[in-house]
Protein backbone atom coordinates (compact mmCIF):
# COMPACT_ATOMS: atom_id res chain seq x y z
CA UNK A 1 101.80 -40.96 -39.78
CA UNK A 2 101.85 -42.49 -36.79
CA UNK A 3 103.20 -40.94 -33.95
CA UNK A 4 104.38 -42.15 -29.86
CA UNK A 5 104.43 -39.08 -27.58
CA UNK A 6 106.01 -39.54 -23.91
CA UNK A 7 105.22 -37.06 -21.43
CA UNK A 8 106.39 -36.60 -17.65
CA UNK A 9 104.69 -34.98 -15.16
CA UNK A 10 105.53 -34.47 -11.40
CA UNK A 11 107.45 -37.72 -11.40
CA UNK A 12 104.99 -39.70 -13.72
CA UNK A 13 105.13 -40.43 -16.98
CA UNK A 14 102.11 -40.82 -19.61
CA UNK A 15 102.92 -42.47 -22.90
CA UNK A 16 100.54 -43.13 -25.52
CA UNK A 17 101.04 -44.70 -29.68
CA UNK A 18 98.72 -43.61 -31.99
CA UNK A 19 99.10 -45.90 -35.29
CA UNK A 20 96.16 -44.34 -37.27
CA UNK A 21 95.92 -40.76 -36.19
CA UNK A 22 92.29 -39.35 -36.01
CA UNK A 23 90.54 -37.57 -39.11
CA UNK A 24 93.11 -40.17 -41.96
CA UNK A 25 91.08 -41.83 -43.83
CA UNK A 26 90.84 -45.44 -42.09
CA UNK A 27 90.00 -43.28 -38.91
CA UNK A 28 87.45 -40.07 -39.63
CA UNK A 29 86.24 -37.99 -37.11
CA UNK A 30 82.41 -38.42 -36.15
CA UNK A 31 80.53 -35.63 -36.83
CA UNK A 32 80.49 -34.32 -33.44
CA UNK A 33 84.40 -33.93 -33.12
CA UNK A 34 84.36 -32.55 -37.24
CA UNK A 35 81.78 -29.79 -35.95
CA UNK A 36 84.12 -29.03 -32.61
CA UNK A 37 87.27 -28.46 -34.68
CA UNK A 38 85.59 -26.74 -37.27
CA UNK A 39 84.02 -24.17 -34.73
CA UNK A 40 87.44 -23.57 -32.95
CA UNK A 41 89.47 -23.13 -36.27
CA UNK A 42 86.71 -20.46 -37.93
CA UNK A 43 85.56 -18.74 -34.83
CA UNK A 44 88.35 -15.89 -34.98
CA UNK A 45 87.50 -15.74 -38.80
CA UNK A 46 83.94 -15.71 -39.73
CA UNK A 47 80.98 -14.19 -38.78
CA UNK A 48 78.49 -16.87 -36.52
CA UNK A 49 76.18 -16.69 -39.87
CA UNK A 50 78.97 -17.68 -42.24
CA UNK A 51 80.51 -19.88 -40.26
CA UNK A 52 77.26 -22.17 -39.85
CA UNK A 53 76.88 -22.14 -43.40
CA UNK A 54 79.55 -23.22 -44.68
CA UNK A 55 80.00 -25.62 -41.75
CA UNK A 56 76.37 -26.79 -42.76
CA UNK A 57 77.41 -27.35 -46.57
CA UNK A 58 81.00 -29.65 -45.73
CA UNK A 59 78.68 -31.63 -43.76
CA UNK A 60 76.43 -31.82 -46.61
CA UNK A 61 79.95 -32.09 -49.26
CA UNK A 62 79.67 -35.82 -50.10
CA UNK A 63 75.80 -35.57 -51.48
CA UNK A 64 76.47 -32.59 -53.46
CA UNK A 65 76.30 -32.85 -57.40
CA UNK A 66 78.73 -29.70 -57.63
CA UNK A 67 81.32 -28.10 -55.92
CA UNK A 68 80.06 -24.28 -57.41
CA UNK A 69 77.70 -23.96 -54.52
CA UNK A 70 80.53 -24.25 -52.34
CA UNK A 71 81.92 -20.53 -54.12
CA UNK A 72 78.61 -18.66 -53.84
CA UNK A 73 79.13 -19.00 -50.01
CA UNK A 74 82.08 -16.55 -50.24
CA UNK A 75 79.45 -13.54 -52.09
């Protein structure tokens, strides 16, 4: 999915080609920019308790032996 996005502005013109867009798998998003994205797409949704914890189990998703913890967050 790449994707080549022109732009003009006052007279100038910014063009950029992104090959490998960010978060596909030969480009993942560091923790850091996972965390930012994850805030700004839950913060009109959850509650600043929920939200942390579920945040804190995805970040935790690839050393878990089960996904059923992931449902109790939703009691």
């Amino acid at each position: 999915m790449s994707a080549n996005v022109k732009i003009k502005v006052n007279g100038k013109e910014y063009e950029r080609f992104i090959k490998i867009p960010k978060g596909d798998p030969e480009n993942f998003m560091t923790q850091d920019e996972f965390i930012e994205k994850f805030d700004g797409l839950v913060e009109p949704y959850l509650k600043t308790e929920k939200s942390d914890e579920l945040k804190n189990f995805m970040l935790k998703l690839d050393n878990a032996n089960s996904i059923d913890s992931l449902f109790e967050l939703s009691n």
